[in-house]
N, C-alpha and C. Protein backbone atom coordinates (compact mmCIF):
# COMPACT_ATOMS: atom_id res chain seq x y z
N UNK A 1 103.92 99.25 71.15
CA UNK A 1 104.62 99.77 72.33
C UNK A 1 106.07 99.30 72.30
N UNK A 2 107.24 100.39 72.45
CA UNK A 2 108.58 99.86 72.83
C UNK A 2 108.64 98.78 73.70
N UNK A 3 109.94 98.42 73.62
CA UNK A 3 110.86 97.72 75.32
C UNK A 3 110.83 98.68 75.66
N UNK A 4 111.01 100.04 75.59
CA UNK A 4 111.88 100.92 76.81
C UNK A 4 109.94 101.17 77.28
N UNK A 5 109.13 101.29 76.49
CA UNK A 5 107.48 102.18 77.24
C UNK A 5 106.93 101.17 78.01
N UNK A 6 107.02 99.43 77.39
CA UNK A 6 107.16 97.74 78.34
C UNK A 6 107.65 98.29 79.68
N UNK A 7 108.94 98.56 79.71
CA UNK A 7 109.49 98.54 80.92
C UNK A 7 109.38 99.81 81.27
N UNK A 8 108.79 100.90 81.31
CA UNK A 8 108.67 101.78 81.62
C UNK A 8 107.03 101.41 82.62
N UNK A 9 106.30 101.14 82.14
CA UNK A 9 105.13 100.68 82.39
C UNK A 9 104.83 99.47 83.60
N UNK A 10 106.10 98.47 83.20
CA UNK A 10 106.55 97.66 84.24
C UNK A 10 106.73 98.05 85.49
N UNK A 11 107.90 99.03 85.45
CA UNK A 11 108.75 99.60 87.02
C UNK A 11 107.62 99.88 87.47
N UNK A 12 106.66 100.98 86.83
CA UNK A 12 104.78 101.13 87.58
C UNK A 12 104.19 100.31 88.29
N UNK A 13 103.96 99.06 87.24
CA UNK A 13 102.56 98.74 88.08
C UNK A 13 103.48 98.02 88.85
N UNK A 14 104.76 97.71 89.29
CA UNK A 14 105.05 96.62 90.18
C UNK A 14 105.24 97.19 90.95
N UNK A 15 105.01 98.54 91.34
CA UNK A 15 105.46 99.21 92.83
C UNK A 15 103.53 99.04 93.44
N UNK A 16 104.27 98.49 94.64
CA UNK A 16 102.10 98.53 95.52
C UNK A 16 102.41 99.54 96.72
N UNK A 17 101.61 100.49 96.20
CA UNK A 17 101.35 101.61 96.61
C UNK A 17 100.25 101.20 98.53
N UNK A 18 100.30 101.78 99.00
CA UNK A 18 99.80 101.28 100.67
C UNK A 18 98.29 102.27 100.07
N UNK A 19 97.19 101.84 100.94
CA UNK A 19 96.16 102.03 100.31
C UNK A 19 96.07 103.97 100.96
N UNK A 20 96.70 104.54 101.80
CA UNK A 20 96.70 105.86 101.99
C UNK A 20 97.38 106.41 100.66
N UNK A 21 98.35 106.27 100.23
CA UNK A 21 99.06 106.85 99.20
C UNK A 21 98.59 106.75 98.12
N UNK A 22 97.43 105.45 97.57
CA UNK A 22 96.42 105.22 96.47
C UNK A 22 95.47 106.10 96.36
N UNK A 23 94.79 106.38 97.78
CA UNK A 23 93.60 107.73 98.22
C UNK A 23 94.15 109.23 97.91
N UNK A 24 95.23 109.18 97.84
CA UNK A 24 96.44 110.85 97.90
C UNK A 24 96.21 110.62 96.63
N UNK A 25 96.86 109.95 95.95
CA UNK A 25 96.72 109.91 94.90
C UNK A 25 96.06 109.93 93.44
N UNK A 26 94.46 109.69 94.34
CA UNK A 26 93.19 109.53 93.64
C UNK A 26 92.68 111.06 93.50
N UNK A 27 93.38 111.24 94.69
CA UNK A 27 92.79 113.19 95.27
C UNK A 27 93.08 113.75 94.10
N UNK A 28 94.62 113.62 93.99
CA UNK A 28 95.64 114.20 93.56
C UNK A 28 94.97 114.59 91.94
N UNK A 29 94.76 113.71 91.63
CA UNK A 29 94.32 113.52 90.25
C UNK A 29 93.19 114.48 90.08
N UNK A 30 92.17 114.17 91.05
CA UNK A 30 91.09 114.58 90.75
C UNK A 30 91.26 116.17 90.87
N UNK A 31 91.69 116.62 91.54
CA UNK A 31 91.99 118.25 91.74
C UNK A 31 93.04 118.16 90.82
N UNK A 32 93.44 118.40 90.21
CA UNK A 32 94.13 118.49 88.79
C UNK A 32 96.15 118.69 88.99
N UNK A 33 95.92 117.68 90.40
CA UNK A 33 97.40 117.74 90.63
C UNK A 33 98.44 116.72 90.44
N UNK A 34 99.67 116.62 89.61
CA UNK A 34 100.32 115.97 89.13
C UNK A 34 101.32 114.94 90.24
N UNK A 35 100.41 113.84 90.19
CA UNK A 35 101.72 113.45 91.89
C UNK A 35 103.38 112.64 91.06
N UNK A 36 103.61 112.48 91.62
CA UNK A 36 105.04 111.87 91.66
C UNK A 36 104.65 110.46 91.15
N UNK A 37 104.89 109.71 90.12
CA UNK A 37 105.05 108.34 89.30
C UNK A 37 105.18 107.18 91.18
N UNK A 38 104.10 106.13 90.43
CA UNK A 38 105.03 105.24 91.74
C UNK A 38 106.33 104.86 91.72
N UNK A 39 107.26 104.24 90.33
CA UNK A 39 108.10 104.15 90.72
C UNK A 39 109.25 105.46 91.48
N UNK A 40 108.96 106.09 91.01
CA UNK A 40 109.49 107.47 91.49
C UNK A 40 109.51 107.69 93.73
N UNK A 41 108.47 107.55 93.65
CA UNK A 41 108.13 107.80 95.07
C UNK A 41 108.81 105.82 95.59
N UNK A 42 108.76 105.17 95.26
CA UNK A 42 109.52 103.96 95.68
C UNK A 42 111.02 104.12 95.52
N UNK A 43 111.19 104.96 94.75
CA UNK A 43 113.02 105.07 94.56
C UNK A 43 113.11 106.45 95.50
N UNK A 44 112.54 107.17 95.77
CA UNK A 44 112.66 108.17 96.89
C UNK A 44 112.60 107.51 98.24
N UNK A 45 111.57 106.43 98.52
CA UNK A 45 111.67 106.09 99.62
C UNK A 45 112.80 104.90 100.00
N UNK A 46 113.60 104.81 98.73
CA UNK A 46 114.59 103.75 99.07
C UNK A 46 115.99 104.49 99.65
N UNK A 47 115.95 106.20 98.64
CA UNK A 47 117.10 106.29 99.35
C UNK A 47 116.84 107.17 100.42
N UNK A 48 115.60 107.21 100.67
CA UNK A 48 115.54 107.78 102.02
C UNK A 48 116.34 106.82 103.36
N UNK A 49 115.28 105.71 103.35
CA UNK A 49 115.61 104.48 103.69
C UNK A 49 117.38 104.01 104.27
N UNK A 50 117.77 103.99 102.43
CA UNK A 50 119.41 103.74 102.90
C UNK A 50 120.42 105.07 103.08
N UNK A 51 120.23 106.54 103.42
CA UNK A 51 120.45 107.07 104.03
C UNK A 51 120.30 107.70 105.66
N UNK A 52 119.11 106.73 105.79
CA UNK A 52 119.36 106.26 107.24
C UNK A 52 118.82 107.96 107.62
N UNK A 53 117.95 108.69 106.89
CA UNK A 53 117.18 110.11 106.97
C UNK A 53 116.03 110.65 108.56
N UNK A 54 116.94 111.53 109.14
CA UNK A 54 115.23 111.97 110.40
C UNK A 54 115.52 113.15 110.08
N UNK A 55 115.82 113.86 108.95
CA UNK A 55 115.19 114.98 108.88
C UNK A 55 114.77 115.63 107.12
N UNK A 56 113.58 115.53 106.65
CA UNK A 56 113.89 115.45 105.07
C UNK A 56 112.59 116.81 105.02
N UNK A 57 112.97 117.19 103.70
CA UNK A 57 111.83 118.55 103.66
C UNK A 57 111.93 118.44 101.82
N UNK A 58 110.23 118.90 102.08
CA UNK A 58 110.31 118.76 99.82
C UNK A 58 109.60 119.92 100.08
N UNK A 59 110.20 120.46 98.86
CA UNK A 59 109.27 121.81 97.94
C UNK A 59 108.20 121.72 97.03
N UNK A 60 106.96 122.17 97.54
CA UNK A 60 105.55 121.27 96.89
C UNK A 60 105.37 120.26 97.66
N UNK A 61 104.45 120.28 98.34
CA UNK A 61 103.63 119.31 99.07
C UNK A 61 102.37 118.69 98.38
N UNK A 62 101.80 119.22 97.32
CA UNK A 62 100.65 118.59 96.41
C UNK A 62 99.72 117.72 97.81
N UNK A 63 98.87 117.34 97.34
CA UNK A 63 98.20 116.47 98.24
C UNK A 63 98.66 115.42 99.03
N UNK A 64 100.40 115.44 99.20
CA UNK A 64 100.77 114.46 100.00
C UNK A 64 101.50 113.35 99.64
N UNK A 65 101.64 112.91 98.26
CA UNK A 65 101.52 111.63 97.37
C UNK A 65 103.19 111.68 97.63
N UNK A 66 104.21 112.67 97.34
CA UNK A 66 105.47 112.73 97.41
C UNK A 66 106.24 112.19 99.06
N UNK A 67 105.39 113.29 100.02
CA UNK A 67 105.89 113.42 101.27
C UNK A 67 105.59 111.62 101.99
N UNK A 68 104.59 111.41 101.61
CA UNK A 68 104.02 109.92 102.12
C UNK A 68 105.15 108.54 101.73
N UNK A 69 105.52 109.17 100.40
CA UNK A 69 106.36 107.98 100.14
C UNK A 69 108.11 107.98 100.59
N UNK A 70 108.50 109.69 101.15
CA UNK A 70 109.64 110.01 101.73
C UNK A 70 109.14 109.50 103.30
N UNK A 71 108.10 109.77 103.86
CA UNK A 71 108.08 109.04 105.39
C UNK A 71 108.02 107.60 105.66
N UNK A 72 107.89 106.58 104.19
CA UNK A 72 107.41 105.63 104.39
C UNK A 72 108.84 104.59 104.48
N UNK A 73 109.87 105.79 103.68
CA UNK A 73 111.25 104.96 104.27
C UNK A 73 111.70 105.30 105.87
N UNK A 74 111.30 106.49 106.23
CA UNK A 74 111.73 106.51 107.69
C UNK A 74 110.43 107.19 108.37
N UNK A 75 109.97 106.39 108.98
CA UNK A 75 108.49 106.46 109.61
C UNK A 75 108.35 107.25 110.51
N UNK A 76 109.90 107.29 111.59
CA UNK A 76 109.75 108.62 111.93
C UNK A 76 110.44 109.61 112.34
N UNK A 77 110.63 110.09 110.78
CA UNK A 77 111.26 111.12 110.47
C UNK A 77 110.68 112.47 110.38
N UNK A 78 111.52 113.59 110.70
CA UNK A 78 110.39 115.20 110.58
C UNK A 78 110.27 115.01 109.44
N UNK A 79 109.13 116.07 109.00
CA UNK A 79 109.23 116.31 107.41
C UNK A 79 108.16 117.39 107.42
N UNK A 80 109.44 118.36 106.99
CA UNK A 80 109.03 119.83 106.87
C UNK A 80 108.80 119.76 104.59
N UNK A 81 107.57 120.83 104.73
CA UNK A 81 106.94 120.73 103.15
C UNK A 81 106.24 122.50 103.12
N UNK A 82 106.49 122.17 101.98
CA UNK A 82 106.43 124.04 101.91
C UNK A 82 105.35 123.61 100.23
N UNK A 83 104.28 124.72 100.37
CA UNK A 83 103.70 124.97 99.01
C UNK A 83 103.16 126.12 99.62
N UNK A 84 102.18 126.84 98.69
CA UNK A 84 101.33 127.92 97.97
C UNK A 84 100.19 127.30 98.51
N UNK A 85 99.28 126.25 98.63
CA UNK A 85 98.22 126.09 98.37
C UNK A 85 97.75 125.42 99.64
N UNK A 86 96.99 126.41 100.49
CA UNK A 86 96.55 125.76 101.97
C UNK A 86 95.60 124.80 101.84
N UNK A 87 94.87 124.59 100.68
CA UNK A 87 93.88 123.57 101.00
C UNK A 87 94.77 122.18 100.66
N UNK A 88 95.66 121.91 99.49
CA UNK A 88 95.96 121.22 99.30
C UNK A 88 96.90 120.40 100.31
N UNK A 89 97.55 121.50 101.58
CA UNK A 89 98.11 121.00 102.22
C UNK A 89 97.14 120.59 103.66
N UNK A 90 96.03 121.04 103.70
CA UNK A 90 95.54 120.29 104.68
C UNK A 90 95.16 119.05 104.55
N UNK A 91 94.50 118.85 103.28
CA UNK A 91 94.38 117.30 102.58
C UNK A 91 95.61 116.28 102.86
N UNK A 92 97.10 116.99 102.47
CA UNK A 92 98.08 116.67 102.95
C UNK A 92 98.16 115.75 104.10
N UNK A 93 98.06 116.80 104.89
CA UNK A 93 98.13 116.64 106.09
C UNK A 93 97.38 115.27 107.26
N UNK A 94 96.30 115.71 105.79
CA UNK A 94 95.28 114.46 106.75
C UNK A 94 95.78 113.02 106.15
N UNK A 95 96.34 113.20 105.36
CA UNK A 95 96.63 111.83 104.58
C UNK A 95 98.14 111.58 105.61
N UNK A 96 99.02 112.19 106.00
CA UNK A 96 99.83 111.90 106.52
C UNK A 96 99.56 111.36 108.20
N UNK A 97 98.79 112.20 108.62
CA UNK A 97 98.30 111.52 109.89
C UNK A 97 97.41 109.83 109.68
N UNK A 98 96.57 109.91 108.71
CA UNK A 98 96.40 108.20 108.15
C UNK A 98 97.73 107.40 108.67
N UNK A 99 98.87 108.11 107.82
CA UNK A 99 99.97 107.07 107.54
C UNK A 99 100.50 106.49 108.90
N UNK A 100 99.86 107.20 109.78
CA UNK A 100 100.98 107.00 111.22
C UNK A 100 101.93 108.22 111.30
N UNK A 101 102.20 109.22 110.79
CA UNK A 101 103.04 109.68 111.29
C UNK A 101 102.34 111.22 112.18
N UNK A 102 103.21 111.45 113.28
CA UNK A 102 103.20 112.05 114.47
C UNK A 102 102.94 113.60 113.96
N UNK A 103 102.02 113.79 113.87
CA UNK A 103 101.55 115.51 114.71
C UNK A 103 102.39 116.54 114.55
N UNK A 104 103.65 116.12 115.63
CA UNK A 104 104.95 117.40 116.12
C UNK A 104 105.66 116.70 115.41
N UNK A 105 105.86 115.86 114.02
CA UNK A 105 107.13 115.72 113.26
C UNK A 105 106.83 116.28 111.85
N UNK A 106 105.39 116.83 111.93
CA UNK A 106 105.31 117.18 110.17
C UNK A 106 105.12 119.22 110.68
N UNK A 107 105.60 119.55 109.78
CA UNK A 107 105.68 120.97 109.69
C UNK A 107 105.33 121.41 108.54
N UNK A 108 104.68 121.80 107.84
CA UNK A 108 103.59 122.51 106.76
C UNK A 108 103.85 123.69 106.42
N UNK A 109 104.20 124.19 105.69
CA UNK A 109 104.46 125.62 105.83
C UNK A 109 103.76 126.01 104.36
N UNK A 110 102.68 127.53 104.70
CA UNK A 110 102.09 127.85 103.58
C UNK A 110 103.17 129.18 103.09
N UNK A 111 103.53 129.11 101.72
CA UNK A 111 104.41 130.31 101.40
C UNK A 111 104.78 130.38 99.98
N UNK A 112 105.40 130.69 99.16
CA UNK A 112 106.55 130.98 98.13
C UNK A 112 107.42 130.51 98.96
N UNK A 113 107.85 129.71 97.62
CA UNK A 113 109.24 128.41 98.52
C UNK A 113 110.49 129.47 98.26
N UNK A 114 110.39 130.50 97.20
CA UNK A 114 111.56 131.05 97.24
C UNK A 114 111.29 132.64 98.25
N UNK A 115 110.56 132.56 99.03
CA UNK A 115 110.42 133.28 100.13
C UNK A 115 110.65 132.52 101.59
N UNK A 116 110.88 131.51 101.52
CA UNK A 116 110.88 130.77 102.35
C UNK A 116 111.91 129.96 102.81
N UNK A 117 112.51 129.53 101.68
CA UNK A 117 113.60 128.39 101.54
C UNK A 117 114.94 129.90 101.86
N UNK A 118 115.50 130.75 102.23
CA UNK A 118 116.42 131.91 102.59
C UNK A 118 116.15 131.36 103.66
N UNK A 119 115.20 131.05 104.39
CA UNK A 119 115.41 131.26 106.12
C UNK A 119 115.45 130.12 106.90
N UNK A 120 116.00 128.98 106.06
CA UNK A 120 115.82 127.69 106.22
C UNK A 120 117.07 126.88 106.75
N UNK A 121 117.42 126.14 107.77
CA UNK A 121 118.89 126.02 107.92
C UNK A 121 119.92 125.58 106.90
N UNK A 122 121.02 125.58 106.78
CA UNK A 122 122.03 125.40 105.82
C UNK A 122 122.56 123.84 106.41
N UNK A 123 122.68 123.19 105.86
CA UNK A 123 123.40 121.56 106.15
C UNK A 123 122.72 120.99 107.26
N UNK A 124 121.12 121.65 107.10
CA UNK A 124 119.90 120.65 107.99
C UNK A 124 119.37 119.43 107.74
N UNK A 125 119.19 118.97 106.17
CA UNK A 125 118.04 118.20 106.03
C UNK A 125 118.94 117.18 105.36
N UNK A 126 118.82 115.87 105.91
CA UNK A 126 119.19 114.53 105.48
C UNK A 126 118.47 114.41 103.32
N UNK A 127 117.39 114.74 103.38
CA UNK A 127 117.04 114.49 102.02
C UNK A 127 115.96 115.94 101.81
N UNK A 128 116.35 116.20 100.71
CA UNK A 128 115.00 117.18 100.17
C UNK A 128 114.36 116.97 98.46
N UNK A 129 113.46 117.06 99.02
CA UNK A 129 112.71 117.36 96.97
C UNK A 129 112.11 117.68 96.43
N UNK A 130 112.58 118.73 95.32
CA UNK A 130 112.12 119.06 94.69
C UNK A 130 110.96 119.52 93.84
N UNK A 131 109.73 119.25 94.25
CA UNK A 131 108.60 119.09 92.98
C UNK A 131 107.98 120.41 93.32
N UNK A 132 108.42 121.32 92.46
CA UNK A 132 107.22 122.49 92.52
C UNK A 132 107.21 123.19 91.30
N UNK A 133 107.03 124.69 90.91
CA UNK A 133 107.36 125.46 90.22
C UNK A 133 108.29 124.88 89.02
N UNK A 134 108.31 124.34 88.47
CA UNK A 134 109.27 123.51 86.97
C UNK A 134 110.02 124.63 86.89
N UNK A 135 109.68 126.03 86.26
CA UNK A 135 110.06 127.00 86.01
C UNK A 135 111.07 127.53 86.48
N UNK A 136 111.15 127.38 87.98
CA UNK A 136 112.00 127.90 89.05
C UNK A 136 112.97 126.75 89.50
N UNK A 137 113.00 125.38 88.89
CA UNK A 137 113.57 124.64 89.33
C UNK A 137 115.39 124.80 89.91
N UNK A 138 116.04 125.21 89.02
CA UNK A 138 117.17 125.45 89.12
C UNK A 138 117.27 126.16 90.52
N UNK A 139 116.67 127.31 90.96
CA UNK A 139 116.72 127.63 92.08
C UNK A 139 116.56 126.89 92.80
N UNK A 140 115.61 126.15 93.70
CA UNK A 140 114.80 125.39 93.75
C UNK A 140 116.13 124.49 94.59
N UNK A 141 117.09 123.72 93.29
CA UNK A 141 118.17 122.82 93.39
C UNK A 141 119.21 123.72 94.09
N UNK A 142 119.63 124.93 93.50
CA UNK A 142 120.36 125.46 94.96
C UNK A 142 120.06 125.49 96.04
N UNK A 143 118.86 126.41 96.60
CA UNK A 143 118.39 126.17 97.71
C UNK A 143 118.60 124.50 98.31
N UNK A 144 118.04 124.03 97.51
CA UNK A 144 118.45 122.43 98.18
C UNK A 144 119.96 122.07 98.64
N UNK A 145 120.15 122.28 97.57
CA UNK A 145 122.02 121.95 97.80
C UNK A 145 122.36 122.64 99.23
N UNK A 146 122.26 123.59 99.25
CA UNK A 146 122.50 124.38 100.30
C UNK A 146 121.83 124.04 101.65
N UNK A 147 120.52 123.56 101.61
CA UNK A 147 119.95 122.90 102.86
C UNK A 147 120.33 121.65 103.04
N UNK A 148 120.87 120.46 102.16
CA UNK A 148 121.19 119.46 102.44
C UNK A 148 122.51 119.30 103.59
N UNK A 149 122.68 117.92 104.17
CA UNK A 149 123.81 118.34 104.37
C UNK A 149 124.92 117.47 103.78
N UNK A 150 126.05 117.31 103.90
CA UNK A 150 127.02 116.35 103.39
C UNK A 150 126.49 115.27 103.51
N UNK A 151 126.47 114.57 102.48
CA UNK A 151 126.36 113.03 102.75
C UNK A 151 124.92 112.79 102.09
N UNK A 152 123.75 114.47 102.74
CA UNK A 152 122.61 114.21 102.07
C UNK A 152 122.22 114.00 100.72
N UNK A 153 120.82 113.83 100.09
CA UNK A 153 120.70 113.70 98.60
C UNK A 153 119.42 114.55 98.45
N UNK A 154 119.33 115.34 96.95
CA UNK A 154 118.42 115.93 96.51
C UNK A 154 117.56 115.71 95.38
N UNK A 155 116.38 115.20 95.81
CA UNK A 155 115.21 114.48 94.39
C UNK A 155 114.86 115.24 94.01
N UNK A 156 115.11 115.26 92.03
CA UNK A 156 114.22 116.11 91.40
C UNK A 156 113.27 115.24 90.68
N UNK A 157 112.34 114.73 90.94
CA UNK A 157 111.15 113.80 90.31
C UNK A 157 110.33 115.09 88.39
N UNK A 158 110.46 114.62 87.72
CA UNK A 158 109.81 114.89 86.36
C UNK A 158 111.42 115.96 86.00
N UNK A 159 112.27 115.28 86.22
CA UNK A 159 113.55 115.36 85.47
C UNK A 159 113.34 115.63 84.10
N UNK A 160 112.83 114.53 83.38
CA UNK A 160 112.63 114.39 82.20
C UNK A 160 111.49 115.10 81.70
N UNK A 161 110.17 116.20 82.21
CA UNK A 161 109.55 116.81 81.88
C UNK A 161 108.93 116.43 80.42
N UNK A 162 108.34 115.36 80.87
CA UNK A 162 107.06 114.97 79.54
C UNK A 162 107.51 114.24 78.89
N UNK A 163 109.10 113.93 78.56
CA UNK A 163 109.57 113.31 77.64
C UNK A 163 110.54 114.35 76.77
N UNK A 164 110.44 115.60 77.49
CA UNK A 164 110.52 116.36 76.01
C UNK A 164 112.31 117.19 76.37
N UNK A 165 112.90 116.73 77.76
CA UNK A 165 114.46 117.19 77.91
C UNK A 165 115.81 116.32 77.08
N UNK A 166 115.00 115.19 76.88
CA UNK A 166 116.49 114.52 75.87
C UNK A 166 116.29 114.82 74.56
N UNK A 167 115.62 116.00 74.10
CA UNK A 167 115.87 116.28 72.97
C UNK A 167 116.33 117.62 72.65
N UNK A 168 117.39 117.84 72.42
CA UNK A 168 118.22 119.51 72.77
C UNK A 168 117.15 120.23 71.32
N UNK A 169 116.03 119.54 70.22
CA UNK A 169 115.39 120.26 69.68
C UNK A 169 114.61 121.25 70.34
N UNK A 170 113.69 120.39 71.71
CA UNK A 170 112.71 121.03 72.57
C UNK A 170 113.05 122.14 72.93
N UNK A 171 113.25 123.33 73.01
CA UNK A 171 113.78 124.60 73.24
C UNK A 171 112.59 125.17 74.27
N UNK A 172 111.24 124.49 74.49
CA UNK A 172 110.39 124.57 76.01
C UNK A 172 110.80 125.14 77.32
N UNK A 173 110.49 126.51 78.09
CA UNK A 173 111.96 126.85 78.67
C UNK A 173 111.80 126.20 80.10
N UNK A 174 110.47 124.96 80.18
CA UNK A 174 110.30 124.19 81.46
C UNK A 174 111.94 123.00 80.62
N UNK A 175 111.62 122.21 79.95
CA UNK A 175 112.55 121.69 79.36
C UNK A 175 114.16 121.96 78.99
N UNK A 176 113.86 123.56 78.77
CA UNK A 176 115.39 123.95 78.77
C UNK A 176 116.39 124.03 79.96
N UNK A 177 115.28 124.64 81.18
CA UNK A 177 115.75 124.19 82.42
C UNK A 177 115.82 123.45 83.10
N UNK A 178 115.77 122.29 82.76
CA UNK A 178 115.80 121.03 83.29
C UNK A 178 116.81 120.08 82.64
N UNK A 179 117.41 120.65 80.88
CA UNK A 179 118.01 120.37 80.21
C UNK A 179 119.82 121.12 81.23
N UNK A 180 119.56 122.28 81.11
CA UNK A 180 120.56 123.17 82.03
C UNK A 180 120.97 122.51 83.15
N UNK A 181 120.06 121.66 84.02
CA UNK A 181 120.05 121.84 85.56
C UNK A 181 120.87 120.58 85.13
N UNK A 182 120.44 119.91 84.82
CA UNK A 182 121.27 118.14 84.64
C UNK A 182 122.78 118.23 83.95
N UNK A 183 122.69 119.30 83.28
CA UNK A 183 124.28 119.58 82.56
C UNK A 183 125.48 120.29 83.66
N UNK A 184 124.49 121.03 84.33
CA UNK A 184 125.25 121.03 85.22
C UNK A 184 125.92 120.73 86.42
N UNK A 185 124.91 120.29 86.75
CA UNK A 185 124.79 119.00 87.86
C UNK A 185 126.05 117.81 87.71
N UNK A 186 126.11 117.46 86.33
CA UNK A 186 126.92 116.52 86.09
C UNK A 186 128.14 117.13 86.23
N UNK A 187 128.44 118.21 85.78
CA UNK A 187 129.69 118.72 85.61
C UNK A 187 130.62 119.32 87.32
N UNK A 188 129.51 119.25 88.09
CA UNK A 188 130.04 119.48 89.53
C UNK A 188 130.64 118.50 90.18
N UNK A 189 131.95 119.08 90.53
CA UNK A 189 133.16 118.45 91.93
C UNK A 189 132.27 118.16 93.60
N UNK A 190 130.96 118.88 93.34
CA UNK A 190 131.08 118.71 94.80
C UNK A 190 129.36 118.04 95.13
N UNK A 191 129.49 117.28 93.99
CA UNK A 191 128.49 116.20 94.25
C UNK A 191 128.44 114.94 93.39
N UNK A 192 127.55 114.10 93.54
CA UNK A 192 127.29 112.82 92.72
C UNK A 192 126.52 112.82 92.47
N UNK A 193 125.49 112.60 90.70
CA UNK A 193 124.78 112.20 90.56
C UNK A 193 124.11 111.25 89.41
N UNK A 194 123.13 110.94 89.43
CA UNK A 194 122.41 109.95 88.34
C UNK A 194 121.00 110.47 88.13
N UNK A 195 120.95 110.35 86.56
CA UNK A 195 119.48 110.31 86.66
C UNK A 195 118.76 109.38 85.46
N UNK A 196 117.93 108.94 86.73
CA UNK A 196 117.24 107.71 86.57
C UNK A 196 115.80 108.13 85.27
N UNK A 197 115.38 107.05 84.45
CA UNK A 197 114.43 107.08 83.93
C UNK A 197 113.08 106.88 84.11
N UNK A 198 112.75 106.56 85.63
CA UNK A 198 111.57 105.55 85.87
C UNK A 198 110.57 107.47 85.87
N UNK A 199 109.25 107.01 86.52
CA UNK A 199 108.08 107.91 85.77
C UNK A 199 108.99 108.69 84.75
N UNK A 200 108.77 110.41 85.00
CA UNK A 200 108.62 111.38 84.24
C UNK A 200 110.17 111.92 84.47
N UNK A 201 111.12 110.63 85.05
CA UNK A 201 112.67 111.03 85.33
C UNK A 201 112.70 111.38 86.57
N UNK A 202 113.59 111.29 87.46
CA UNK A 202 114.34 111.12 89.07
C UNK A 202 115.63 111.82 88.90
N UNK A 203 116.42 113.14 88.96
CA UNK A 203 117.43 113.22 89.20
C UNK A 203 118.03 113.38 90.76
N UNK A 204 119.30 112.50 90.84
CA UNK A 204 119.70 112.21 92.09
C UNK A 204 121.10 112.73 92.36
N UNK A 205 120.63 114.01 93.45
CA UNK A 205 121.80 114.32 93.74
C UNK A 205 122.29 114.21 94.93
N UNK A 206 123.51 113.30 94.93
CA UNK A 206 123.91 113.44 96.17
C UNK A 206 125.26 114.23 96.78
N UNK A 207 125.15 115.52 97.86
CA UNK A 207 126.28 116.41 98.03
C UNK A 207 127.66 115.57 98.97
N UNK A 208 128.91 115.95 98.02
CA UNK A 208 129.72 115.39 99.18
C UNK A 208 131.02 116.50 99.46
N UNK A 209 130.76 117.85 99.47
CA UNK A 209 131.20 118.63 99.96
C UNK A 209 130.38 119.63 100.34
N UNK A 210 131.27 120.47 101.02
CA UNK A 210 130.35 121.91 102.10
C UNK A 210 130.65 122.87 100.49
């Protein structure tokens, strides 16, 4: 095993997951759904946290494992979540009411996020992220951009897609777009970002113009 797969493995097990987000997570698995790395969901809930966030919304709700660790920096914050898959979001749902959080602050929405995300306010949401459709991601990151507001930030968790985007060989067109989205990302005036290595990659964008 590398230093970099050591410490890759490290940032993991040292994040302690609260025993609701372990159960999401167990789900998660077992229905054949890919949740968000712990360190991943601990670095989401940090900059939820130090953005000081009450209003955050992710694309893909999966069984909860993402949204749990964005409420767990601001406990009570709305958090509007959009997927395709009603069962998965009632599971959701129930795992979020576990966590403590309130009834009238979570909003669920069953749909196509790119049927959905058009009718969504523009410079509403303190944080949004990302995890759905790989394919569609790039969209996905506009729409975000566009719902964030100044100041806000936008998580794309499996940045790095398997391992297989830092290699401009991978020509994969989940990989190519994710290769695209980060090239360009960097190259924009009207944001900041980094992207981090911990799980399957974190890109962090944060907007600081309209």
């Amino acid at each position: 095993m590398s230093d970099n797969d050591i410490n890759w493995k490290f940032a993991n097990d040292v994040v302690v997951e609260s025993e609701v987000i372990a159960r999401a997570r167990q789900h998660s698995l077992e229905l054949g759904v890919t949740p968000v790395a712990p360190a991943v969901g601990a670095q989401a809930s940090v900059i939820v946290a130090a953005t000081g966030a009450s209003k955050l919304i992710e694309i893909g709700t999966g069984l909860g494992v993402s949204g749990l660790w964005l409420l767990r920096g601001a406990r009570d914050a709305e958090l509007t979540s959009i997927d395709t898959e009603v069962d998965h979001q009632q599971h959701a749902r129930q795992f979020f009411l576990e966590s403590g959080a309130l009834p009238a602050r979570l909003r669920l929405i069953a749909g196509r996020a790119l049927d959905v995300l058009p009718r969504m306010n523009e410079n509403a949401y303190d944080v949004v992220l990302v995890d759905a459709d790989p394919g569609n991601v790039i969209e996905y990151v506009e729409h975000g951009l566009r719902l964030a507001r100044p100041g806000g930030t936008v998580l794309v968790p499996h940045a790095l897609w398997q391992g297989k985007v830092g290699n401009p060989a991978n020509r994969d067109d989940v990989a190519t777009a994710f290769r695209t989205l980060i090239g360009e990302i960097s190259q924009s005036g009207a944001v900041v970002s980094a992207l981090s290595t911990v799980g399957d990659g974190l890109l962090q964008i944060t907007k600081t113009a309209l």
